[in-house]
Protein backbone atom coordinates (compact mmCIF):
# COMPACT_ATOMS: atom_id res chain seq x y z
CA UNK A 1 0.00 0.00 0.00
CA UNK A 2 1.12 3.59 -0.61
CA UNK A 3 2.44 4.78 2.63
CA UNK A 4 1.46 8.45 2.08
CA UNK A 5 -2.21 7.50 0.80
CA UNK A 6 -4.31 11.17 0.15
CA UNK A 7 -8.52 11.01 -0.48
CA UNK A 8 -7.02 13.35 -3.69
CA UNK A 9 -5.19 9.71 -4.48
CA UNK A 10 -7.85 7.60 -3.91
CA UNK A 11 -10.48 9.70 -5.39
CA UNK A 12 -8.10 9.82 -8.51
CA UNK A 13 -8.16 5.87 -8.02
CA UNK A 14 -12.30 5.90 -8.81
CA UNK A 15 -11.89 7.80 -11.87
CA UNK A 16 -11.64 4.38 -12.73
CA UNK A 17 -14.62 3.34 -11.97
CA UNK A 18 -17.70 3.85 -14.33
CA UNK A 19 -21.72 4.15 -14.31
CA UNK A 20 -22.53 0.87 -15.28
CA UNK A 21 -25.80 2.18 -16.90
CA UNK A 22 -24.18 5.33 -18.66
CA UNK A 23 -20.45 3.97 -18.68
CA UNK A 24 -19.21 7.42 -20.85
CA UNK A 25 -18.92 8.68 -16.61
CA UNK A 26 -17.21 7.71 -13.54
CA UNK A 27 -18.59 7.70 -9.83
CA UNK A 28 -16.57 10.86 -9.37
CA UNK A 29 -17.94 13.14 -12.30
CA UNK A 30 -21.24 11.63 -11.86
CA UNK A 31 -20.99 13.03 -8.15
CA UNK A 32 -22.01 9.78 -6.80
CA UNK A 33 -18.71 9.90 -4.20
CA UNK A 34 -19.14 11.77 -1.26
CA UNK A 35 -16.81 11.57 0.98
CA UNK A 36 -13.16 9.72 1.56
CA UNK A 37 -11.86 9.17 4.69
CA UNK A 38 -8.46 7.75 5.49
CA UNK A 39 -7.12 5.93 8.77
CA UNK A 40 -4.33 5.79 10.90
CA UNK A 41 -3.84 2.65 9.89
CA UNK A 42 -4.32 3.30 5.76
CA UNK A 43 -7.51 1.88 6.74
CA UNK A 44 -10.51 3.58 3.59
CA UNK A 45 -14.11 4.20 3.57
CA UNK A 46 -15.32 5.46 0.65
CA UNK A 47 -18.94 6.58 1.09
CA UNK A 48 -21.32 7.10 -2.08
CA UNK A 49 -24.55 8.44 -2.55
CA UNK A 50 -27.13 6.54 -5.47
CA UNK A 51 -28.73 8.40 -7.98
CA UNK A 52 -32.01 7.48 -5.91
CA UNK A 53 -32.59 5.03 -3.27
CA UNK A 54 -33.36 1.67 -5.69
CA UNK A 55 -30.34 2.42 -8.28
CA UNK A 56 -29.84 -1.36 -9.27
CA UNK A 57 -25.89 -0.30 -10.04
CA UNK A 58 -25.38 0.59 -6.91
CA UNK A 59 -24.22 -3.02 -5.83
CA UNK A 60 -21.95 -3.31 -8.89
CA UNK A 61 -20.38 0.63 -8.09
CA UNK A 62 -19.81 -0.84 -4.36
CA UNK A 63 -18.12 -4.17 -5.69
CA UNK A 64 -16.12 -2.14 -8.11
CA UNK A 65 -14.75 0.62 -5.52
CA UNK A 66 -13.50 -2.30 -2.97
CA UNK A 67 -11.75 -3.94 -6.15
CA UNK A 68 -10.05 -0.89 -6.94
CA UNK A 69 -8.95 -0.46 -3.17
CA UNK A 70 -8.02 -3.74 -3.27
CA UNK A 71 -6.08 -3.27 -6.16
CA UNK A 72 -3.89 -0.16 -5.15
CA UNK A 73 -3.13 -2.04 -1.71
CA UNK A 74 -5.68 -0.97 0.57
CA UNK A 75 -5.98 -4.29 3.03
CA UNK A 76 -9.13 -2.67 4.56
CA UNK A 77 -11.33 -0.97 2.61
CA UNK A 78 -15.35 0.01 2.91
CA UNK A 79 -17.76 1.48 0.71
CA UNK A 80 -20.75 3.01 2.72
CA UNK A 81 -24.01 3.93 0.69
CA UNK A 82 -25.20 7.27 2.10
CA UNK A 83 -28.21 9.01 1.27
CA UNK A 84 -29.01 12.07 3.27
CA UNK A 85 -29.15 14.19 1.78
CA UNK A 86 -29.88 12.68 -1.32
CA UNK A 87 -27.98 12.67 -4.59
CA UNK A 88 -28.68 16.03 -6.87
CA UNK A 89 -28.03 16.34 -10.48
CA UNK A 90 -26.32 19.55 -9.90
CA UNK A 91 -23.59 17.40 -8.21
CA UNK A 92 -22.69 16.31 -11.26
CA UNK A 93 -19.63 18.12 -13.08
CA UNK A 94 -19.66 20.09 -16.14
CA UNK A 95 -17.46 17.28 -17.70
CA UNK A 96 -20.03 15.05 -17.07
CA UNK A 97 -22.89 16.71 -18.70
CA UNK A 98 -20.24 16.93 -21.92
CA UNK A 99 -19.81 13.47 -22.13
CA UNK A 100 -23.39 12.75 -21.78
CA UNK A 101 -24.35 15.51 -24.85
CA UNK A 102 -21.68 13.74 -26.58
CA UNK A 103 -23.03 10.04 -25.79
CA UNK A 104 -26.50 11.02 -27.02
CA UNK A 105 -27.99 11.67 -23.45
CA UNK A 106 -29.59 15.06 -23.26
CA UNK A 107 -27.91 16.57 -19.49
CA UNK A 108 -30.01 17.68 -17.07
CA UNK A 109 -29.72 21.40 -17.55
CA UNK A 110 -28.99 24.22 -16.15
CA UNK A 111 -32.30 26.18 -17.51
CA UNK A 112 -34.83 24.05 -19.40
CA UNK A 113 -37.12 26.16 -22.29
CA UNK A 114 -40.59 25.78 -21.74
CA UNK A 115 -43.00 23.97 -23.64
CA UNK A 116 -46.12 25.16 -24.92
CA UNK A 117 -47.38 21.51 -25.76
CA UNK A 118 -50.22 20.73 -23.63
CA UNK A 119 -50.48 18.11 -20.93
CA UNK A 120 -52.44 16.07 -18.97
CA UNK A 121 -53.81 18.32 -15.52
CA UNK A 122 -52.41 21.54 -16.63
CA UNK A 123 -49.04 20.76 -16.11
CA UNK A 124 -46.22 22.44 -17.48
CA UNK A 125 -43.96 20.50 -19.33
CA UNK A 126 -39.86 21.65 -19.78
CA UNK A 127 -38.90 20.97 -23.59
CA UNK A 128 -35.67 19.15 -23.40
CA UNK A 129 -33.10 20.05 -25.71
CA UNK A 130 -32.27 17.41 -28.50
CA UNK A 131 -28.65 16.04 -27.94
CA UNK A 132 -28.18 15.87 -31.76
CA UNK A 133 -29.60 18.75 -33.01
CA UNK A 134 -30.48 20.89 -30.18
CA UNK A 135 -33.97 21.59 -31.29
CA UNK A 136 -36.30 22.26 -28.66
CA UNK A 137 -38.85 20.51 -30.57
CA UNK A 138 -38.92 17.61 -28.67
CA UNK A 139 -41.56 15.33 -27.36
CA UNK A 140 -41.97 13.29 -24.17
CA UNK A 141 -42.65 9.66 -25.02
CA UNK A 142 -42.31 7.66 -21.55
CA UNK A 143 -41.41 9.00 -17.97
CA UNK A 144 -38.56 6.33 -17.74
CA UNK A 145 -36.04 5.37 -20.56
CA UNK A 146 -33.55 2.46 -20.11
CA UNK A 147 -32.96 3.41 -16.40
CA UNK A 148 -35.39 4.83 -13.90
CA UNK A 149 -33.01 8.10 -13.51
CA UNK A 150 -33.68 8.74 -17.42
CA UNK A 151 -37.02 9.85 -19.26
CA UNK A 152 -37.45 8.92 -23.52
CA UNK A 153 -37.70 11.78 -26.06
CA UNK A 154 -38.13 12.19 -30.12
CA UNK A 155 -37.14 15.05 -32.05
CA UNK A 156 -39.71 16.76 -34.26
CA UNK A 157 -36.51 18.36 -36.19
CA UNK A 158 -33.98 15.65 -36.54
CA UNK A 159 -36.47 12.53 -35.69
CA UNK A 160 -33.92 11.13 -33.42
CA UNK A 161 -35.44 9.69 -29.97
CA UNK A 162 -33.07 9.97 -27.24
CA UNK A 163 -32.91 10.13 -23.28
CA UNK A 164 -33.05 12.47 -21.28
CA UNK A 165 -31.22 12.17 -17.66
CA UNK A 166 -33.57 12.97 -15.17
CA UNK A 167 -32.49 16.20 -12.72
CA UNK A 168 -33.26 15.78 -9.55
């Protein structure tokens, strides 16, 4: 094990280790790591926080974290799943909402345009860009897309459905 072992070092260490449902990020872009705390003893605990509470990757983020640990020398490592307060979108880094543009996953963004399609209950509806084309002229198709964190989209402009990741 490294002898002078930094959370900066491990944190660099989880880089490594990516979103097994959007695998363009890591844990640490995606903001799912919260905290890294190092013992006396070189002893880690790496908590992490789940894009919500029933993230089905969560189990395969945990396994992959202790394997990395593992891997660098860490004899005892933990990964602790923490969720107060719960994971935000905004925790994710600008990097992050590149690479899922560039993957074909609108980001959740900063300021969503307005619709003026109508909806059920007199709800408003955000327009989400198009990653593609970034046409506005988009249309909802289903609240969840191949993950519960992401919704499904078409494009009126370039035709192209796509997902949406969900902010939260």
């Amino acid at each position: 094990m490294v002898s002078t072992l930094t959370p900066e070092m491990v944190r660099s260490w989880l880089r490594g280790v990516k979103d097994p449902e959007v695998p363009v990020l890591d844990i640490v872009e995606l903001g799912l790591v919260r905290s890294i705390q190092i013992g006396d003893a070189g002893e880690v605990q790496v908590d992490i926080t789940p894009t919500y509470s029933g993230c089905p990757a969560m189990e395969v983020i945990e396994g992959e974290v202790a394997e990395v640990l593992a891997q660098h020398g860490v004899v005892e490592g933990t990964v602790k799943r923490v969720f107060s307060p719960p994971w935000t979108t905004a925790w994710m880094t600008s990097e992050a909402r590149e690479k899922l543009q560039a993957y074909g996953i609108a980001p959740p963004p900063s300021g969503e345009v307005e619709s003026t399609s109508p909806v059920a209950m007199g709800a408003t509806v955000r327009a989400v860009p198009c990653p593609f084309c970034g046409s506005t002229n988009t249309t909802l198709q289903s609240a969840f897309g191949s993950t519960a964190c992401k919704s499904l989209h078409t494009c009126q402009q370039c035709h192209q459905p796509f997902e949406h990741f969900k902010a939260h």
